[in-house]
Protein backbone atom coordinates (compact mmCIF):
# COMPACT_ATOMS: atom_id res chain seq x y z
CA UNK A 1 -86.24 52.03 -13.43
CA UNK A 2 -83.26 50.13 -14.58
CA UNK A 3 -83.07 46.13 -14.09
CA UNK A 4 -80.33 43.68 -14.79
CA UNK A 5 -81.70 43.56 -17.98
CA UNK A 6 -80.45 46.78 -19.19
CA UNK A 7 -77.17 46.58 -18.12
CA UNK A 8 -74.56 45.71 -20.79
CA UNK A 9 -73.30 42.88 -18.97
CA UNK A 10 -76.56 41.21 -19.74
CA UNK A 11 -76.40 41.71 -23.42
CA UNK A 12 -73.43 40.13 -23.83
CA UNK A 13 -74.31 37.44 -21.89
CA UNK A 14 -77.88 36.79 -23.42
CA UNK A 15 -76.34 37.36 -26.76
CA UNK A 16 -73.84 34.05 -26.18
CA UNK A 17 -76.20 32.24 -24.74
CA UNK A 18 -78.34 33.06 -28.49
CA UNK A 19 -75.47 31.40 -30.43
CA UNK A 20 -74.71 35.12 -31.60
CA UNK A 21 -70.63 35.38 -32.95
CA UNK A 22 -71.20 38.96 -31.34
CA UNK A 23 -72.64 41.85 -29.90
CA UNK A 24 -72.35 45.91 -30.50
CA UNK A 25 -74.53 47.74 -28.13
CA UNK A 26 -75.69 51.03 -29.28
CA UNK A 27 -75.21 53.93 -27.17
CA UNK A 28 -77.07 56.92 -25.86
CA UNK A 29 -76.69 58.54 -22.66
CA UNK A 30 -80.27 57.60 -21.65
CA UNK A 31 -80.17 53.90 -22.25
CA UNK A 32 -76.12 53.44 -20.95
CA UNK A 33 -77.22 55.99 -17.72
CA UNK A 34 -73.90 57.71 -18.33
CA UNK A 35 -72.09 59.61 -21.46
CA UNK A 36 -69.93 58.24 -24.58
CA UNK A 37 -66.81 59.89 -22.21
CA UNK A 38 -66.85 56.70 -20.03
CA UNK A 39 -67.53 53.83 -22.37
CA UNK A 40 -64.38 55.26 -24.10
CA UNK A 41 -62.18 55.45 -20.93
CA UNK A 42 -63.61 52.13 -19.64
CA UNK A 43 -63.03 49.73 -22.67
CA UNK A 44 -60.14 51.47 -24.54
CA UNK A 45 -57.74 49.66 -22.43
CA UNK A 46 -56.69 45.89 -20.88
CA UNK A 47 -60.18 44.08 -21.01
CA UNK A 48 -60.40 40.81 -17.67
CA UNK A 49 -62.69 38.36 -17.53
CA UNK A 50 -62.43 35.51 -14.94
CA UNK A 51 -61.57 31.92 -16.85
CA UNK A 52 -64.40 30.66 -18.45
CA UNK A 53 -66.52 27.57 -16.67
CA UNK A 54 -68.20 26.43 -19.67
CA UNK A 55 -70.73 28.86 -20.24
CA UNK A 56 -71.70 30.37 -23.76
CA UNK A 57 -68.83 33.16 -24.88
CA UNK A 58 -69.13 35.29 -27.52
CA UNK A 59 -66.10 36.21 -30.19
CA UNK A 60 -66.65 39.89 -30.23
CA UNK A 61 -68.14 42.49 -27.55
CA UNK A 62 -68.33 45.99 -28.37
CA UNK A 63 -70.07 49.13 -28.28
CA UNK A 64 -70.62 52.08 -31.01
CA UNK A 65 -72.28 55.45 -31.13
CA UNK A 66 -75.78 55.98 -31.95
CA UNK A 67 -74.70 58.66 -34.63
CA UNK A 68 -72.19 56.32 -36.22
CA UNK A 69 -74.94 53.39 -36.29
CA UNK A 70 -77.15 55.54 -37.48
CA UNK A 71 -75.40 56.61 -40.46
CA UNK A 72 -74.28 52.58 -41.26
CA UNK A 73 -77.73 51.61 -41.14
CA UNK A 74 -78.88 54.34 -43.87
CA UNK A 75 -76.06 53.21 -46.06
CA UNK A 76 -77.89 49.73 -46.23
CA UNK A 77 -81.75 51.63 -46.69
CA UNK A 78 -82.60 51.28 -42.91
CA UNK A 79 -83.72 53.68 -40.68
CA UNK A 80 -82.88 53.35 -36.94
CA UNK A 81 -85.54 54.56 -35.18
CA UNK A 82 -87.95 52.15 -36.99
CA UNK A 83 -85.52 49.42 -36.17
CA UNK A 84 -85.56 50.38 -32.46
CA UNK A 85 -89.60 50.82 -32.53
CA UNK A 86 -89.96 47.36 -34.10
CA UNK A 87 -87.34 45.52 -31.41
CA UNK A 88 -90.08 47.04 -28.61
CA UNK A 89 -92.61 44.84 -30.02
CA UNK A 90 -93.16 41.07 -28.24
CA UNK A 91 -93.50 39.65 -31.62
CA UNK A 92 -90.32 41.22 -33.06
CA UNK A 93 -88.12 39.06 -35.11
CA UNK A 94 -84.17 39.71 -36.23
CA UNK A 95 -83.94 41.99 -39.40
CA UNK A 96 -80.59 40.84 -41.92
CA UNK A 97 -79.42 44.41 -42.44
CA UNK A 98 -77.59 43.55 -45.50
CA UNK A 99 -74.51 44.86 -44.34
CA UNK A 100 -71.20 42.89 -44.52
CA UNK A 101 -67.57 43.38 -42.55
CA UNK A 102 -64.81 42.53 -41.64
CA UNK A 103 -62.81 42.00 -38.30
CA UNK A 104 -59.52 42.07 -37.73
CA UNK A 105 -58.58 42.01 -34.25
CA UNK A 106 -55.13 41.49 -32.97
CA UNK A 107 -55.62 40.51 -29.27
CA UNK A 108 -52.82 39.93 -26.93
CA UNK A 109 -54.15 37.25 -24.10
CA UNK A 110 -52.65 36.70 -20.56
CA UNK A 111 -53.53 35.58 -17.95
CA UNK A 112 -53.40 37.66 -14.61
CA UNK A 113 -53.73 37.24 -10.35
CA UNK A 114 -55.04 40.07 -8.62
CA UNK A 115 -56.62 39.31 -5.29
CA UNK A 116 -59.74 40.01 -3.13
CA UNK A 117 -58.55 40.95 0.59
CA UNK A 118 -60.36 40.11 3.49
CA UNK A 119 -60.40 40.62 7.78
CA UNK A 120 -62.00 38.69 9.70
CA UNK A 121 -63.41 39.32 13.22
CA UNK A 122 -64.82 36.37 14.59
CA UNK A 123 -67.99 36.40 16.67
CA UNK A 124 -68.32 35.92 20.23
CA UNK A 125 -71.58 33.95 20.61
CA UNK A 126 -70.60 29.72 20.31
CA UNK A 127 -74.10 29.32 17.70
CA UNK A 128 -73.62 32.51 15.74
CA UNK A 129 -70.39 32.88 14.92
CA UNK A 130 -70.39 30.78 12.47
CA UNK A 131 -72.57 33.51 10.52
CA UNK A 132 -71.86 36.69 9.24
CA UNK A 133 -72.26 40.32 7.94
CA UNK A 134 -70.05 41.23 5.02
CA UNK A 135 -69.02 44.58 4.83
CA UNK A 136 -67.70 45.19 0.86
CA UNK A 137 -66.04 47.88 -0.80
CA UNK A 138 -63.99 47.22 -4.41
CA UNK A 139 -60.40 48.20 -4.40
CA UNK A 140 -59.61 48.92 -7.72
CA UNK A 141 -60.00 51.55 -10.67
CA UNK A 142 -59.05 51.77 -14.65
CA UNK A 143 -55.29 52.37 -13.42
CA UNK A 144 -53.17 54.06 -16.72
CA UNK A 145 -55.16 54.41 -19.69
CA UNK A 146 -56.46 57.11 -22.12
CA UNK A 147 -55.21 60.42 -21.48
CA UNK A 148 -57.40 63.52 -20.94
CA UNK A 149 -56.59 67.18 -22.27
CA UNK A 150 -53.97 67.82 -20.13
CA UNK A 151 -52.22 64.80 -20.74
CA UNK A 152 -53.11 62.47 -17.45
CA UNK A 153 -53.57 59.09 -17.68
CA UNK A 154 -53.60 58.40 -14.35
CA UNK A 155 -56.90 56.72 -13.52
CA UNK A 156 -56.96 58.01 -9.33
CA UNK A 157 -60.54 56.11 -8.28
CA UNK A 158 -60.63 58.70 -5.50
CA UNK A 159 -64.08 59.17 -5.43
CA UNK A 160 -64.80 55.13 -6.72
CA UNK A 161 -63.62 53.86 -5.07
CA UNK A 162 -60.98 55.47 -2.14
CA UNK A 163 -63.37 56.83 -0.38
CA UNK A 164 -65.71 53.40 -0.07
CA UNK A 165 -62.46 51.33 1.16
CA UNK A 166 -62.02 54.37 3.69
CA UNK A 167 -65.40 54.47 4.86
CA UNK A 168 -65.39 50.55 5.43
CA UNK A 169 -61.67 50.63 7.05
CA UNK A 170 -63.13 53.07 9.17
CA UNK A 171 -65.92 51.12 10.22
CA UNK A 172 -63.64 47.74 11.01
CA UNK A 173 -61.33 50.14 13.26
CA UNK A 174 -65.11 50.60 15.43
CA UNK A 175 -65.48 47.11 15.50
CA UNK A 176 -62.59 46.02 16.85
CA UNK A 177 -62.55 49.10 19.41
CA UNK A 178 -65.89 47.62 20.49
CA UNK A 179 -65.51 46.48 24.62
CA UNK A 180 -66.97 42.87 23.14
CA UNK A 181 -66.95 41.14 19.85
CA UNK A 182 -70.57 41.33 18.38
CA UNK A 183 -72.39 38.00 18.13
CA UNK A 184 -71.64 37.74 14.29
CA UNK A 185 -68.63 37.57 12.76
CA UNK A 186 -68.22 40.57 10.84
CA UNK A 187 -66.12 40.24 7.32
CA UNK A 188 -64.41 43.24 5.59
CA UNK A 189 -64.28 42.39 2.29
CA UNK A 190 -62.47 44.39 -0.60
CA UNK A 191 -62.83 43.11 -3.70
CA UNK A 192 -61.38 43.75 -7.11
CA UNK A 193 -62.20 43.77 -10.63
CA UNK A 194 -65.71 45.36 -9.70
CA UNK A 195 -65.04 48.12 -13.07
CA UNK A 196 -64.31 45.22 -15.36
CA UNK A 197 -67.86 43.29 -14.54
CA UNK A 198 -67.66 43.22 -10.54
CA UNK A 199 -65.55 40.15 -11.21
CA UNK A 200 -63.89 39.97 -7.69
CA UNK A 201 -67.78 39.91 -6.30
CA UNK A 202 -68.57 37.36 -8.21
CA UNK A 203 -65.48 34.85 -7.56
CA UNK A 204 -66.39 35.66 -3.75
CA UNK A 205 -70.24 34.40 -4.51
CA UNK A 206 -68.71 31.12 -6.39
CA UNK A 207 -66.43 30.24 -3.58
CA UNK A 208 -67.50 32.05 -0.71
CA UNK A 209 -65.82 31.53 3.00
CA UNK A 210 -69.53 31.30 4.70
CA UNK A 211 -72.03 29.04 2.93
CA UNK A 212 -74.73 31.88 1.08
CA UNK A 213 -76.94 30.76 4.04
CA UNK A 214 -74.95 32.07 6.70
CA UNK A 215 -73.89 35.45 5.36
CA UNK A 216 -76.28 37.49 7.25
CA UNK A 217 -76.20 40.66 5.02
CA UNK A 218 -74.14 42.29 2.69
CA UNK A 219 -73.60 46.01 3.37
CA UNK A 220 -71.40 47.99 0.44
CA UNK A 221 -69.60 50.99 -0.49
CA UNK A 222 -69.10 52.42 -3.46
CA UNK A 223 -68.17 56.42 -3.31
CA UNK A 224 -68.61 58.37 -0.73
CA UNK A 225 -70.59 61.62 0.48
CA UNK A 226 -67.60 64.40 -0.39
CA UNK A 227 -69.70 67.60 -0.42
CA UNK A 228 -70.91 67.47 3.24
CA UNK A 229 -73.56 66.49 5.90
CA UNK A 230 -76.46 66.03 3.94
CA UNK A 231 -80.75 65.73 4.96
CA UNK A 232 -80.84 62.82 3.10
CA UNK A 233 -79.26 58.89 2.72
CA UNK A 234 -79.29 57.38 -0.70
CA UNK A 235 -80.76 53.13 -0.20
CA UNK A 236 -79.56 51.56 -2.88
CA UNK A 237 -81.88 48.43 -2.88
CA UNK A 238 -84.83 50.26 -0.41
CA UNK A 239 -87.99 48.17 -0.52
CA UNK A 240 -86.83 44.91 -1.34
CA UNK A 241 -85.76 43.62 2.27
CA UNK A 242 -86.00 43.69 5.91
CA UNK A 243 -83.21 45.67 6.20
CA UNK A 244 -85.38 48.84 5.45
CA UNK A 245 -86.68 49.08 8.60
CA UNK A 246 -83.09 49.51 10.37
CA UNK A 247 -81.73 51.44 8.32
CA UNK A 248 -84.28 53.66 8.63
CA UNK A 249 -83.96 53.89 12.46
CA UNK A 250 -80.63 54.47 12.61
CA UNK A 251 -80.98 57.53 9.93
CA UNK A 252 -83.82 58.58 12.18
CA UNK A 253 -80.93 59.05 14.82
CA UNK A 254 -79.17 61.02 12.84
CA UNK A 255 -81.96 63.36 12.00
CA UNK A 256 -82.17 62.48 8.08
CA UNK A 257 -84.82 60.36 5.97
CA UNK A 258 -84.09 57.52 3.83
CA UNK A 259 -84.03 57.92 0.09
CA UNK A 260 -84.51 55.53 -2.95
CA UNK A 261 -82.84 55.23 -5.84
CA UNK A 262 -82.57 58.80 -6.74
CA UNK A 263 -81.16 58.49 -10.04
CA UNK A 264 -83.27 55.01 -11.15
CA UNK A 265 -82.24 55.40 -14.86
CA UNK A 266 -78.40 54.19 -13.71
CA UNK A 267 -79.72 50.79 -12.58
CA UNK A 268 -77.58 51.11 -9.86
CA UNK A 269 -78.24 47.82 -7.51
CA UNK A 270 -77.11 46.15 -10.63
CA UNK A 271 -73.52 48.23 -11.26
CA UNK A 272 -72.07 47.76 -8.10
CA UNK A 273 -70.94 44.85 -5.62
CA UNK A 274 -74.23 44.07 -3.74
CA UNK A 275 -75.51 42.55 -6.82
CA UNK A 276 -73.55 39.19 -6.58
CA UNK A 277 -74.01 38.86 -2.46
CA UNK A 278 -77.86 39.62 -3.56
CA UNK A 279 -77.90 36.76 -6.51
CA UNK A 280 -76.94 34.35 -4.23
CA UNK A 281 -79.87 35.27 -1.74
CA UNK A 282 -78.03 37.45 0.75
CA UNK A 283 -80.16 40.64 1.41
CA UNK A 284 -78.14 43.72 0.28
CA UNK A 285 -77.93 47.12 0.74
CA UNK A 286 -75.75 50.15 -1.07
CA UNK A 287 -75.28 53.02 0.65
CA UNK A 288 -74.33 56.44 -1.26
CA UNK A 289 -74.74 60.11 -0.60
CA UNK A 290 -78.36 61.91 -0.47
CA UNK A 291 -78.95 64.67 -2.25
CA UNK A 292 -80.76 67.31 -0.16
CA UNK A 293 -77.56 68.93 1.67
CA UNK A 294 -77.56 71.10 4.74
CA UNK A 295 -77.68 74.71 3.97
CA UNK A 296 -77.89 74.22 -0.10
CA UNK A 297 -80.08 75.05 -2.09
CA UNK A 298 -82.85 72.73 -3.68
CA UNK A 299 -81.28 70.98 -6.28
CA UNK A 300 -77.83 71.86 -5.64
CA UNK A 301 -77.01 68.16 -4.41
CA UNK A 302 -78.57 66.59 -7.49
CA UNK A 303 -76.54 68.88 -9.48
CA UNK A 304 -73.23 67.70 -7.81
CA UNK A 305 -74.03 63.79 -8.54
CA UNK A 306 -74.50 64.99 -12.12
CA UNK A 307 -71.20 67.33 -12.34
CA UNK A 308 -69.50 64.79 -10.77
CA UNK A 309 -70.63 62.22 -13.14
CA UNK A 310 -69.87 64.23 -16.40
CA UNK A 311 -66.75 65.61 -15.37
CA UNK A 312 -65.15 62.81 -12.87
CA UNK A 313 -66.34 59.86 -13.31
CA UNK A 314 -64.22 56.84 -14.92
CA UNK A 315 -61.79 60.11 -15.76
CA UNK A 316 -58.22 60.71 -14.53
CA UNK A 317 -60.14 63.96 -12.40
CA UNK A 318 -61.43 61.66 -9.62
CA UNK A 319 -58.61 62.51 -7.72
CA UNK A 320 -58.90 64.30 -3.98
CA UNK A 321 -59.68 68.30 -4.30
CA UNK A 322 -59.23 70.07 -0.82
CA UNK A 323 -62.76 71.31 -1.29
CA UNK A 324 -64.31 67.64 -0.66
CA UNK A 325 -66.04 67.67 2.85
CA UNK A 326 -65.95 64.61 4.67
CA UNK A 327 -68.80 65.68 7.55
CA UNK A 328 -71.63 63.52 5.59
CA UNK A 329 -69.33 60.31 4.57
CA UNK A 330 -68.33 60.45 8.31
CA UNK A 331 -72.15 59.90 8.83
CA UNK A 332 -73.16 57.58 6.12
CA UNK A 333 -69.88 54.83 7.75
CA UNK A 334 -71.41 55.37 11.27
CA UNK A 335 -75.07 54.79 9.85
CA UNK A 336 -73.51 51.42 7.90
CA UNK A 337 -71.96 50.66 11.16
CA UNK A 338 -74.55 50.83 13.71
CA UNK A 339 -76.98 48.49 10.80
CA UNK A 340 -74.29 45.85 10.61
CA UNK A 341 -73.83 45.52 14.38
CA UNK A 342 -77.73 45.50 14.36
CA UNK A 343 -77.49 42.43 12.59
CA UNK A 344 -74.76 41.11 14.03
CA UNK A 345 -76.77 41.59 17.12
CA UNK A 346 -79.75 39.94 16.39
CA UNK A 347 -80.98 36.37 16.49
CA UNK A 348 -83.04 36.35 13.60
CA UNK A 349 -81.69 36.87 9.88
CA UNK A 350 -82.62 39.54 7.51
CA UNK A 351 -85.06 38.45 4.87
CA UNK A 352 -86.07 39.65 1.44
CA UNK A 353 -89.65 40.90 1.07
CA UNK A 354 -92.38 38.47 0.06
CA UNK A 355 -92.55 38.13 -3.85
CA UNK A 356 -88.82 39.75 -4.11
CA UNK A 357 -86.55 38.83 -7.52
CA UNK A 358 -84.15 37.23 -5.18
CA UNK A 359 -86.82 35.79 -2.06
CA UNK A 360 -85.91 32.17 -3.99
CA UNK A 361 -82.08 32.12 -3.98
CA UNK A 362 -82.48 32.91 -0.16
CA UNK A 363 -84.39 30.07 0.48
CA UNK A 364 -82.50 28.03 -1.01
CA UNK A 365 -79.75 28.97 0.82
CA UNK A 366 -80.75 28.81 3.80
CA UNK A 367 -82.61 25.26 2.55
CA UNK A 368 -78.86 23.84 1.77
CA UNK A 369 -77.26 24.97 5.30
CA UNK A 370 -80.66 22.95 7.51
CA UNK A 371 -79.35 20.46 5.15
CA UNK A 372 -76.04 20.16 5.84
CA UNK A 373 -74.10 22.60 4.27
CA UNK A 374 -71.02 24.46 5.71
């Protein structure tokens, strides 16, 4: 399974805080979770950051091939694969590769406003009002960038991430046709900047509008089910907090059993919005298609995610095809409905598991607002 800690993200970062000028990361399919095709489309073009705060920065961030690395390294008398073997070792220590270059990078820097957008439906109980469930879903893509063989540069986001701000709109139009207001208030949150670092996330957890200790829950979006109604759900974050348990009572309803991770080489709880709500201890959950479809075949739902991943994915392609069939996202915004207004229903507040990597931020959250906090 992926953590954090394999996400590029965290290489960069680790590598500033190191005192290291720069990092390359190395790719393969296995180790990125996804092919050469989308580190290509996703850094060839305008690169956002939100304005430093004083942490560690490094000069240069990029990525190379594994072929291409491998070839530099045997021009110096190295050999890769020992090189890898050796960093796998506890004791390993830096090698100087003896090689020597130069960079010469002619960067253009602005600086730029986009915006995270927000509704708001306040609560109707006097006490818990004042607390939340955040529905999220990020509303942007790469935009114009690298063209494909036909000559598109046109970067839809259909799939990632349309059809997540669809499924939440569609879930805030139940809300408010509710007879009463839940209990909660209920926030729909769509954020931007999540394919440059889930930037718009993370200015949301620096400055949020509830205090970390009163956002009940974070439920998110990101893609949609757009091959039909399917045996399965997809729990991105399943096992780590009380939110398991309704979840899987609502799927229950709906005649389908709750899934894992099914692809835990992509790391997902750590690609997608959830992740920020989560590091600042609000229990999180990611909902995305299953894989075991009604009336397939075994394996022919796995074999979509993939298809759609090699072909689509961070490519002008993700656009809408009249073949997409909406039955199972319709299903997956009603099951993220019914859990939210579950919460937003309920005295007490969700809760990461015992002994969970984010049990401590929680507690202190929830620490600050006894003490005082907004």
């Amino acid at each position: 399974m992926r953590l954090f800690y394999g996400r590029w993200v965290y290489k960069y970062e680790s590598a500033a805080r190191q005192g290291a000028a720069g990092a390359i990361i190395i790719h393969t399919t296995p180790s990125a979770g996804y092919g050469w095709q989308v580190v290509q489309n996703s850094w060839s073009g305008e690169q956002f950051h939100l304005p430093a705060a004083g942490e560690p920065q490094i000069q240069v961030a990029g990525w190379t091939t594994e072929p291409a690395m491998r070839q530099l390294l045997a021009a110096a008398g190295q050999d890769l694969d020992k090189l890898v073997a050796q960093a796998r070792s506890r004791d390993f220590h830096p090698v100087p590769l003896g090689i020597r270059t130069t960079f010469a990078l002619a960067n253009k820097v602005s600086r730029v406003q986009t915006a995270n957008v927000g509704g708001l439906l306040p609560g109707s109980d006097p006490r818990l009002k004042d607390e939340v469930v955040i529905y999220s879903a990020h509303h942007d893509h790469l935009g114009i960038g690298k063209a494909d063989a036909s000559g598109d540069t046109i970067y839809n986001g259909a799939e990632d991430n349309a059809a997540g701000c669809a499924q939440v709109l569609a879930i805030a139009k139940a809300f408010t046709a509710l007879h009463e207001r839940p209990k909660r208030s209920i926030l729909f949150l769509f954020v931007a900047g999540e394919e440059q670092g889930l930037l718009g996330s993370e200015y949301y957890a620096h400055h949020p509008s509830f205090a970390p200790g009163r956002i009940a829950a974070n439920i998110n979006y990101d893609g949609g089910n757009i091959w039909g109604r399917a045996k399965d759900v997809t729990y991105i974050g399943l096992g780590k907090s009380s939110l398991d348990g309704l979840v899987k009572a609502v799927a229950a309803r709906q005649g389908r059993r709750v899934e894992g991770d099914e692809f835990p080489d992509r790391g997902h709880f750590y690609r997608s919005d959830q992740f920020n709500f989560a590091k600042i201890g609000v229990p999180a959950l990611y909902l995305n298609a299953g894989t075991d479809f009604r009336g397939r075949p075994q394996g022919w739902g796995k074999a979509q995610h993939e298809a759609y991943e090699e072909q689509h994915y961070h490519q002008p392609s993700d656009e809408w095809h009249a073949e997409w069939n909406f039955d199972g996202m319709i299903e997956d915004a009603q099951l993220g409905f019914s859990v939210g207004l579950t919460v937003a229903q309920t005295q007490a507040l969700p809760t990461w598991k015992p002994g969970d990597e984010f049990e401590a931020a929680r507690k202190k959250a929830l620490a600050e607002v006894k003490g005082g906090g907004k």
